[in-house]
Protein backbone atom coordinates (compact mmCIF):
# COMPACT_ATOMS: atom_id res chain seq x y z
CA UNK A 1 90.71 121.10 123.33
CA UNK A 2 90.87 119.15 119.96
CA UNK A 3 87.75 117.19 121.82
CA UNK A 4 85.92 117.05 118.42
CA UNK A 5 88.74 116.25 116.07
CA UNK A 6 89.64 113.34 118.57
CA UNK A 7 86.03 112.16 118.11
CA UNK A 8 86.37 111.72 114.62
CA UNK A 9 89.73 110.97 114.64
CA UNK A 10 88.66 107.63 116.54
CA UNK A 11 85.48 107.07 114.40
CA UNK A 12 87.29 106.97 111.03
CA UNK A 13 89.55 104.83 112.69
CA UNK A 14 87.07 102.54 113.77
CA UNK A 15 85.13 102.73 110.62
CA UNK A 16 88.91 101.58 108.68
CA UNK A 17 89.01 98.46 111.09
CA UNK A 18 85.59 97.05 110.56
CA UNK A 19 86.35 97.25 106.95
CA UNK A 20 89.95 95.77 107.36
CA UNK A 21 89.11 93.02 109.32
CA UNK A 22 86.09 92.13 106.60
CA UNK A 23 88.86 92.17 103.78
CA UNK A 24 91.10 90.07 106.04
CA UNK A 25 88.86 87.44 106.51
CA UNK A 26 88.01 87.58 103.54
CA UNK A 27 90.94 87.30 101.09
CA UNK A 28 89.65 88.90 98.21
CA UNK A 29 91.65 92.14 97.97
CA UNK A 30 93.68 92.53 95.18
CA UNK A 31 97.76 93.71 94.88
CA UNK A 32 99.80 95.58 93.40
CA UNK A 33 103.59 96.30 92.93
CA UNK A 34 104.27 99.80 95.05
CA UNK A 35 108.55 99.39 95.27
CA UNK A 36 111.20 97.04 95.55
CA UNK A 37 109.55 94.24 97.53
CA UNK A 38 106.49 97.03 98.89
CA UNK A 39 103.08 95.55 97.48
CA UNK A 40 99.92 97.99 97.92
CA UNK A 41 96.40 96.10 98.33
CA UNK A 42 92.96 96.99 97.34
CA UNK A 43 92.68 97.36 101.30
CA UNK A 44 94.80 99.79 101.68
CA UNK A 45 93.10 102.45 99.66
CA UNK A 46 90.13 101.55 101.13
CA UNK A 47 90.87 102.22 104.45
CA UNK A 48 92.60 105.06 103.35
CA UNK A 49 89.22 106.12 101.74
CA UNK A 50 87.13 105.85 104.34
CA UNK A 51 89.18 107.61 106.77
CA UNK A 52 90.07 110.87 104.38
CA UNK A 53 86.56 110.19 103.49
CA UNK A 54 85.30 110.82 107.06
CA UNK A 55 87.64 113.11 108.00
CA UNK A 56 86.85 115.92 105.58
CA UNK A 57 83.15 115.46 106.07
CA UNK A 58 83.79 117.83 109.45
CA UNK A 59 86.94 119.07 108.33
CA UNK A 60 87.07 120.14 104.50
CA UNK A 61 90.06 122.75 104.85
CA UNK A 62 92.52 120.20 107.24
CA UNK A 63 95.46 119.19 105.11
CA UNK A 64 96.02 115.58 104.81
CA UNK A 65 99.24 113.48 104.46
CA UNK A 66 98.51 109.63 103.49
CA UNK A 67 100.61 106.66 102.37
CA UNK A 68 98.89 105.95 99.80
CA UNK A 69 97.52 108.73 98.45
CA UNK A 70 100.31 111.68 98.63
CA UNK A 71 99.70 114.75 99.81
CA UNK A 72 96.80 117.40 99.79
CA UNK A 73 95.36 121.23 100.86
CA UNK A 74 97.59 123.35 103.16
CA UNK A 75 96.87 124.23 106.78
CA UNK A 76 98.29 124.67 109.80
CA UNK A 77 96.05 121.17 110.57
CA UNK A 78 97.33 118.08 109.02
CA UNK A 79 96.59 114.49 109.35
CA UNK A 80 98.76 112.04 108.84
CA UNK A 81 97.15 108.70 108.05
CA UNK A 82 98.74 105.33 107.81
CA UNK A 83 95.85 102.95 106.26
CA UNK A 84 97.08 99.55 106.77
CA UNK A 85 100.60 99.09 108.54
CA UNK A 86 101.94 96.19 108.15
CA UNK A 87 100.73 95.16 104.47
CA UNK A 88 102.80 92.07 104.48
CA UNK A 89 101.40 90.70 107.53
CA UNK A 90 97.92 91.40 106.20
CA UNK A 91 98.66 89.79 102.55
CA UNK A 92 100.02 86.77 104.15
CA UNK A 93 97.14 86.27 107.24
CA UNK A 94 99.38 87.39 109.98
CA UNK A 95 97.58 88.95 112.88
CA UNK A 96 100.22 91.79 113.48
CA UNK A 97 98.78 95.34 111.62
CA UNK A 98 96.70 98.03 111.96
CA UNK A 99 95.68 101.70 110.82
CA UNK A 100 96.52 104.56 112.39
CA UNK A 101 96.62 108.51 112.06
CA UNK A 102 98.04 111.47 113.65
CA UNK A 103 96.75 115.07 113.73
CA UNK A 104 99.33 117.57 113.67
CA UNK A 105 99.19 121.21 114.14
CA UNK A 106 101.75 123.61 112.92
CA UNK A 107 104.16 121.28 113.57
CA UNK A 108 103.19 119.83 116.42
CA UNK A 109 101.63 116.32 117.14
CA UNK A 110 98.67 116.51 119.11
CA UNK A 111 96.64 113.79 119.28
CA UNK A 112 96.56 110.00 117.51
CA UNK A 113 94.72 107.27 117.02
CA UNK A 114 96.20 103.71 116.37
CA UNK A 115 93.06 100.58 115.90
CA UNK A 116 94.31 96.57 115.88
CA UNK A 117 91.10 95.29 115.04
CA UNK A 118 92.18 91.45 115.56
CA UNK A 119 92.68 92.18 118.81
CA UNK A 120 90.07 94.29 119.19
CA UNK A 121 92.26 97.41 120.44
CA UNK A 122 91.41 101.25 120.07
CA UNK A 123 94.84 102.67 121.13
CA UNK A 124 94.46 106.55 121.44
CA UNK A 125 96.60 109.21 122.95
CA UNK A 126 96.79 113.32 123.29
CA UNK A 127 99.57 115.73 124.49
CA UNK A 128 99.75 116.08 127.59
CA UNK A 129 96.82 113.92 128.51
CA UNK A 130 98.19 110.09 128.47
CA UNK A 131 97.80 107.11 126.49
CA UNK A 132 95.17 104.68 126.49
CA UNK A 133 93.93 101.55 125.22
CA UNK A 134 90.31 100.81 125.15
CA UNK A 135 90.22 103.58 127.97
CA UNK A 136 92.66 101.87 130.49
CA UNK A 137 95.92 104.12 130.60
CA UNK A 138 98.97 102.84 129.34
CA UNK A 139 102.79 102.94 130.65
CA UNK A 140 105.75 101.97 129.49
CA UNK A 141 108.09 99.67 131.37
CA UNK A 142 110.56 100.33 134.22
CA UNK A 143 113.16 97.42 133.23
CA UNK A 144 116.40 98.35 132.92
CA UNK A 145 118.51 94.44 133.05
CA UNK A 146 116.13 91.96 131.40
CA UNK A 147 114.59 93.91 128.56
CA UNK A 148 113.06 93.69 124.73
CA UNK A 149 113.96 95.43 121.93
CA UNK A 150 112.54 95.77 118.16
CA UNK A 151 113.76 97.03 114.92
CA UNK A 152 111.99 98.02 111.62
CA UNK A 153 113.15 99.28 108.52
CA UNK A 154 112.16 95.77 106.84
CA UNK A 155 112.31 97.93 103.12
CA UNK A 156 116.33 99.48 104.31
CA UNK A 157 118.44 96.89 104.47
CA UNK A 158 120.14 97.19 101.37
CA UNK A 159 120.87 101.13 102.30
CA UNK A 160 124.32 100.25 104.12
CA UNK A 161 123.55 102.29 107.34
CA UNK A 162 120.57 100.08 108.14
CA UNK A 163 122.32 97.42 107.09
CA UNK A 164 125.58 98.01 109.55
CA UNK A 165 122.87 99.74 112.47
CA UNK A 166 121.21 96.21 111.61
CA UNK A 167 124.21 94.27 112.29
CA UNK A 168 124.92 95.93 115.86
CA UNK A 169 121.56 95.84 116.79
CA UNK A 170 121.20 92.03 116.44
CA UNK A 171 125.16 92.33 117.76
CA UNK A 172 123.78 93.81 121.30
CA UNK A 173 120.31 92.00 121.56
CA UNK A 174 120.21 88.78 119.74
CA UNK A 175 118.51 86.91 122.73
CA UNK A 176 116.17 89.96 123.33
CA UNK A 177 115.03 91.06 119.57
CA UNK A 178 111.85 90.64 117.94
CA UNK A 179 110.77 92.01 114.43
CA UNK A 180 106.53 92.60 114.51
CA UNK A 181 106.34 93.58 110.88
CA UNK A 182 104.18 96.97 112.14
CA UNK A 183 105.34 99.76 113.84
CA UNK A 184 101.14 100.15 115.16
CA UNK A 185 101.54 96.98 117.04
CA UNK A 186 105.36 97.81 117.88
CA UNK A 187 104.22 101.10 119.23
CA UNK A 188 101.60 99.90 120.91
CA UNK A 189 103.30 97.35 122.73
CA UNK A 190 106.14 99.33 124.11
CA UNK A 191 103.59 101.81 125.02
CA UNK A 192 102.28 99.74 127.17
CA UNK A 193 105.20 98.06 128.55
CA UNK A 194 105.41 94.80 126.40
CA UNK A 195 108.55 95.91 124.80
CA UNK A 196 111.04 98.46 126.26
CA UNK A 197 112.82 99.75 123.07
CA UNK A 198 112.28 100.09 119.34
CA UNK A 199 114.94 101.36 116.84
CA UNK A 200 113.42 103.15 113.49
CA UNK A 201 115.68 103.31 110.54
CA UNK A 202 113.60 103.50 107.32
CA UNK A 203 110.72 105.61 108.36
CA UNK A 204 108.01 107.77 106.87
CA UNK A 205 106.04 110.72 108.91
CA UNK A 206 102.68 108.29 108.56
CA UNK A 207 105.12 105.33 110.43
CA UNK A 208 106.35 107.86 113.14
CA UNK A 209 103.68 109.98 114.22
CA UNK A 210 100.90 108.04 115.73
CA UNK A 211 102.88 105.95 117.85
CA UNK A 212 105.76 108.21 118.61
CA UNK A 213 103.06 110.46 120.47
CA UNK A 214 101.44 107.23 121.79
CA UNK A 215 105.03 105.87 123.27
CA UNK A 216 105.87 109.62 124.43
CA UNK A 217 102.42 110.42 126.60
CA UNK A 218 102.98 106.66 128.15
CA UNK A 219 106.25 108.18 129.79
CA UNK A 220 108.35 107.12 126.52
CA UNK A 221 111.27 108.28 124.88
CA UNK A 222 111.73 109.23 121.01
CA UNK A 223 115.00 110.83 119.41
CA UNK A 224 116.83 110.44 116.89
CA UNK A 225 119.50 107.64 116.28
CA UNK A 226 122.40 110.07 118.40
CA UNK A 227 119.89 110.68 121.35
CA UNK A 228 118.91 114.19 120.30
CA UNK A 229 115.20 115.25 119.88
CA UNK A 230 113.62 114.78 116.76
CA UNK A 231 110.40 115.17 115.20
CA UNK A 232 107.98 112.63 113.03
CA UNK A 233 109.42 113.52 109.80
CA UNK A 234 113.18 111.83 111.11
CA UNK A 235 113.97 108.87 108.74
CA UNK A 236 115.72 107.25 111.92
CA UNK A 237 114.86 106.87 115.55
CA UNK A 238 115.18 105.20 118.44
CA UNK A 239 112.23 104.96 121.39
CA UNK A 240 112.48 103.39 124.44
CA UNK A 241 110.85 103.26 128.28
CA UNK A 242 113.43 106.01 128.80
CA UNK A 243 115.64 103.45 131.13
CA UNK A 244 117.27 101.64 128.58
CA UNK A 245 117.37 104.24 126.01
CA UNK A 246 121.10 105.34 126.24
CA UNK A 247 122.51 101.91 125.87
CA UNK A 248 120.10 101.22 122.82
CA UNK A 249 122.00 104.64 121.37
CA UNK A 250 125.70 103.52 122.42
CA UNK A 251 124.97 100.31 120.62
CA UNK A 252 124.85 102.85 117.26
CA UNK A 253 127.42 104.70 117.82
């Protein structure tokens, strides 16, 4: 099941990193003013481009949901596509982004696709069928003592919840905190053990979706910020290898 929408799910997402990592090494892409301190670059909508672009070529009547370009059709299939996480990073030659999507279906996340073309990484994962990366299955972590934990909501910190969850967070884990600047590579790593925790607390459906279902099929925990379950379209969250997960909820409360 979803065997063919997987297929193309990876080769749009393949297609988006060849082009990425062109533009990256290339510097010419141009800017653009998207929000308070939020740029949007010329690659950006081009990856997005290419992967609504390839996308409807097998799937016309799918619904899609993409950062840059808003919202279109209605179905019970949607994709949610995240061209280029981690902008910043990108605009200022850091290695840490990627694209990514998510294919939901009436409400239901069922498969995604995350690429980090630097490091040459096809991260993809279905329900009920495991996460992989470049075909080797992934797992999170089993620490429970010595342990890492990220945070994002890099645009949030003037809303004063961030700001205070912020504050604890760094509070709790100031030896064991690291910001990546993309939830794809955030996701990814925890998924695979790297990292055992990752609080959310400015986040869009396109942020949460991929690698929520990615962190969740490596035998990962999402909820929200009190420990109850949530879905992708949750403006906070917390993930973690499960272990750790209800001290990295205490440290909210």
């Amino acid at each position: 099941m979803y065997e063919k929408e997987m297929n193309i799910a990876e080769k749009s997402i393949k297609k988006s990193c060849s082009f990425l990592l062109k533009e990256f090494k290339k510097k010419e892409f141009t800017t653009e003013a998207k929000g308070v301190k939020d740029i949007v670059t010329s690659a950006d909508k081009g990856a997005e481009k290419i992967i609504v672009d390839t996308i409807k070529k097998d799937f016309p009547d799918h619904a899609i949901l993409a950062e840059e370009g808003g919202s279109s059709g209605e179905s019970n299939y949607k994709w949610i596509i995240d061209p280029l996480d981690g902008t910043h990073n990108f605009f200022f030659g850091i290695p840490y982004w990627g694209t990514m999507l998510a294919l939901e279906h009436k409400g239901q996340i069922m498969l995604s696709v995350i690429g980090l073309p630097i490091f040459r990484e096809i991260c993809t994962a279905q329900k009920g069928k495991g996460s992989y990366v470049n075909g080797r299955r992934m797992h999170v972590s089993s620490r429970t003592d010595t342990f890492m934990v990220t945070f994002g909501g890099v645009y949030g910190y003037n809303d004063p919840v961030v700001g205070k969850s912020f504050e604890k967070v760094t509070n709790a884990f100031y030896h064991d905190m690291r910001m990546f600047g993309s939830i794809a590579v955030t996701g990814r790593f925890l998924a695979d053990g790297r990292t055992d925790g990752v609080y959310g607390l400015k986040t869009t459906p396109w942020d949460m979706a991929p690698p929520s279902l990615l962190i969740e099929e490596a035998g990962g925990k999402v909820t929200d910020i009190k420990g109850r379950k949530c879905n992708h379209y949750a403006e906070r969250f917390v993930a973690s290898n499960g272990k750790i997960h209800r001290k990295m909820i205490s440290v909210l409360k």
